[in-house]
Protein backbone atom coordinates (compact mmCIF):
# COMPACT_ATOMS: atom_id res chain seq x y z
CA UNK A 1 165.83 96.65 128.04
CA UNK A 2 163.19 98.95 130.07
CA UNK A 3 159.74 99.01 130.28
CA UNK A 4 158.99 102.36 130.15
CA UNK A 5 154.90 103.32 129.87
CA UNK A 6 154.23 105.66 127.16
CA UNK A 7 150.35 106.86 126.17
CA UNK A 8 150.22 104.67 122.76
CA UNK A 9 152.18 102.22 124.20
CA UNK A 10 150.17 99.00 125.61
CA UNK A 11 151.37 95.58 126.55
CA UNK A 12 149.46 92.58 125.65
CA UNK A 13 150.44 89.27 127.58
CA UNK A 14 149.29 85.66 126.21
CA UNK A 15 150.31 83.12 124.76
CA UNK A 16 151.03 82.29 120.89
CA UNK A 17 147.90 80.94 120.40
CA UNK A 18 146.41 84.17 121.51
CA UNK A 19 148.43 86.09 119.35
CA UNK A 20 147.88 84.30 116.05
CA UNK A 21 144.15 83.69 117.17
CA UNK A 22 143.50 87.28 114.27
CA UNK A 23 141.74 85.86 110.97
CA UNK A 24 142.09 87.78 108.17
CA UNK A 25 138.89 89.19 106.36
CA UNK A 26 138.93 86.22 104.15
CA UNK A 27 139.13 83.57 106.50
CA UNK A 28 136.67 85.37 108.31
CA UNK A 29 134.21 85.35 105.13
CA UNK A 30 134.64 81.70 104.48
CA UNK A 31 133.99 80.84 108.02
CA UNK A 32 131.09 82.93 108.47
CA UNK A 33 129.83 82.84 105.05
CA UNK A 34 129.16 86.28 104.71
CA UNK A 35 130.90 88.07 101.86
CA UNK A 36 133.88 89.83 102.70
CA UNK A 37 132.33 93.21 100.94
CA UNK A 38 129.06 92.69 103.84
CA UNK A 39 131.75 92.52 107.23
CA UNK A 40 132.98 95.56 105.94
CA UNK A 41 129.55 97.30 105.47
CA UNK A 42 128.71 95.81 108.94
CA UNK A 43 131.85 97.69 109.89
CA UNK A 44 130.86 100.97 108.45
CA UNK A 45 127.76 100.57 110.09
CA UNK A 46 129.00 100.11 113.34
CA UNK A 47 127.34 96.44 113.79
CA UNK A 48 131.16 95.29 114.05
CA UNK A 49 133.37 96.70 116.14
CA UNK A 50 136.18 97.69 113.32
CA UNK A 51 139.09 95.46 113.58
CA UNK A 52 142.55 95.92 113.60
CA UNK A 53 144.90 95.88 110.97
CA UNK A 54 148.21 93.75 110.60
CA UNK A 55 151.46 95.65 109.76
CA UNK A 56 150.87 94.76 106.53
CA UNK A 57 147.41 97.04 106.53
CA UNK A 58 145.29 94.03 106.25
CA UNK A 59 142.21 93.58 108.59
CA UNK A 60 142.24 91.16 111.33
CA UNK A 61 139.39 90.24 113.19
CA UNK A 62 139.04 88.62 116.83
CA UNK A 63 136.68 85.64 117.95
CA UNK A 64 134.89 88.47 119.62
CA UNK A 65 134.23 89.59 116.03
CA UNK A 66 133.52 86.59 114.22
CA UNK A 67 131.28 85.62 116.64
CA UNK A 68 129.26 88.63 116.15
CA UNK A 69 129.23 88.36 112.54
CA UNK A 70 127.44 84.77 113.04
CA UNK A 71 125.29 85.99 115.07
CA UNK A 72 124.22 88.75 112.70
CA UNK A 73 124.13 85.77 110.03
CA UNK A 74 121.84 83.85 112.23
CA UNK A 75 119.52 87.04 112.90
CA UNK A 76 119.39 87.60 109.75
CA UNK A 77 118.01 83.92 108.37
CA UNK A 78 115.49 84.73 111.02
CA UNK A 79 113.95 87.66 108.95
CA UNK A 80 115.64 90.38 111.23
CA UNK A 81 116.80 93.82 109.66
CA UNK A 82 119.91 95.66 110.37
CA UNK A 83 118.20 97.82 112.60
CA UNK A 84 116.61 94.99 114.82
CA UNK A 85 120.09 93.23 114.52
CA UNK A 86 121.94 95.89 116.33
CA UNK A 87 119.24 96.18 118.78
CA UNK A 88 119.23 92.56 119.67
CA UNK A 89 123.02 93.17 119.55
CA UNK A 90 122.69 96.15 121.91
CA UNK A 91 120.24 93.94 124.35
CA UNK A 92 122.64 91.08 124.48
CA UNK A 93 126.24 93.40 125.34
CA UNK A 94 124.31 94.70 128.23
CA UNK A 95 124.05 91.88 129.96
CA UNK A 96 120.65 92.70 131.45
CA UNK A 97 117.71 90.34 131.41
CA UNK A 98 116.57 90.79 128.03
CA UNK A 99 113.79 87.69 127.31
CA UNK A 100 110.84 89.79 127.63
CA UNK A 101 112.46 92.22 125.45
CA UNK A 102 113.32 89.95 122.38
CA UNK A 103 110.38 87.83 123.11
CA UNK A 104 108.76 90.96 121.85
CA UNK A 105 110.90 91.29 118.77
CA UNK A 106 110.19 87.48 117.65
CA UNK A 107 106.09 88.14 118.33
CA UNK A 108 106.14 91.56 116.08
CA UNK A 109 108.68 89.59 113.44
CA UNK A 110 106.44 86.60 113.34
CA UNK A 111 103.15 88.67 113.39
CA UNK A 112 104.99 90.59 110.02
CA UNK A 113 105.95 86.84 108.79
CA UNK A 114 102.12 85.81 109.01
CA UNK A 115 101.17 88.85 106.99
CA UNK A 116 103.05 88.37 104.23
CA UNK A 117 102.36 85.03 103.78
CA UNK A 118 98.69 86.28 103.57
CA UNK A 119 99.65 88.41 100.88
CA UNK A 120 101.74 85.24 99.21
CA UNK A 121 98.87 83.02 99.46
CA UNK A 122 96.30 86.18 97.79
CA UNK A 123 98.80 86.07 94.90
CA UNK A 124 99.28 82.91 94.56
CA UNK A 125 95.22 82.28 94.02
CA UNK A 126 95.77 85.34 91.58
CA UNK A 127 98.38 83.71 89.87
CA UNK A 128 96.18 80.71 89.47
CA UNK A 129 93.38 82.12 88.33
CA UNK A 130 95.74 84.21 85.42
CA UNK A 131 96.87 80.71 84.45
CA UNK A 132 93.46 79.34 84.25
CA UNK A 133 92.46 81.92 81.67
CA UNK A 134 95.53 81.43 80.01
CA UNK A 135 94.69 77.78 79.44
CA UNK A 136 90.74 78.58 78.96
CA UNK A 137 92.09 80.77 75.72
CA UNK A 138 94.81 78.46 74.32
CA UNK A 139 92.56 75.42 74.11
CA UNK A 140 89.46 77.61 72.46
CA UNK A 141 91.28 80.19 70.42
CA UNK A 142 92.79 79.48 66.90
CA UNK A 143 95.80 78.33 66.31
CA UNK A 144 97.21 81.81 64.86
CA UNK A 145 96.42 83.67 68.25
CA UNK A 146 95.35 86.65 66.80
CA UNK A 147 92.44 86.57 69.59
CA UNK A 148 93.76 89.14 72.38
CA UNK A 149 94.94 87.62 76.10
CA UNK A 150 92.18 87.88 78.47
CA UNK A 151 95.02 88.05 81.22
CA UNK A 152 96.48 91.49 79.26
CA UNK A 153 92.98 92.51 78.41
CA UNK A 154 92.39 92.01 82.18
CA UNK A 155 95.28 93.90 83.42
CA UNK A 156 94.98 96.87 80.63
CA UNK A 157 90.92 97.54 82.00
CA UNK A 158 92.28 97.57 85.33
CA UNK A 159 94.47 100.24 84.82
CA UNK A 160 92.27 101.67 83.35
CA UNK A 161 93.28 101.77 79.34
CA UNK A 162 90.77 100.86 76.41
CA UNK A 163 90.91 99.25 73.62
């Protein structure tokens, strides 16, 4: 037997383990608990380095790989996007100091976070109020409701439509 070097020809050296250490996609999804349909949009999107594929044409994916994926699970439940994902992803592979950097991600994410529950809270008291007319009517109309909604009526003036 020779060992002759060809330009597609590489040599990998490790140990079993190593070589059986490739999940397929669906050991990968169950570990990760993203769907196996989202790793391979995060593949097509180039937040996962595409993984190989098994002689049989299935994918296998690396701990490299799988710990990415959490990590994009774990950005995610913090409220990042895709976009801020693969820059956080970016930040981290270059092994630069980076603190300042995401520090400045979290402040504009949680800045973002505080608005919206501002706009949560201003819909909630909306909400309220809609339900306190709702209850104002049921207990003063007549029983065969024929008296309009004051929460339609309400909504139909504001866009502007007459009755």
């Amino acid at each position: 037997m020779t060992l002759d070097l060809t330009p597609d020809c590489t040599l990998g050296v490790g140990t079993k383990k190593d070589v059986h250490a490739a999940a397929k996609i669906g050991s990968v999804a169950k570990e990760t608990g993203i769907s196996i349909d989202t790793i391979r949009f995060y593949e097509k999107e180039g937040l996962v380095k595409r993984s190989g594929r098994s002689e049989g044409g299935f994918r296998l994916f690396g701990q490299r790989q799988i710990q990415d994926l959490k990590f994009i699970r774990k950005s995610q439940e913090l409220g990042f996007s895709l976009n801020e994902i693969r820059e956080l992803l970016l930040v981290r592979d270059e092994s630069v100091p980076s603190c300042s950097h995401v520090r400045e991600l979290l402040e504009r994410k949680l800045t973002t976070v505080r608005e919206k529950i501002e706009e949560l809270q201003k819909l909630e008291g909306s909400l309220k109020s809609a339900l306190r007319k709702c209850a104002r009517e049921l207990k003063t109309s007549s029983t065969d409701h024929t008296v309009g909604c004051p929460v339609l009526d309400g909504l139909a003036r504001t866009a502007g439509e007459h009755k």
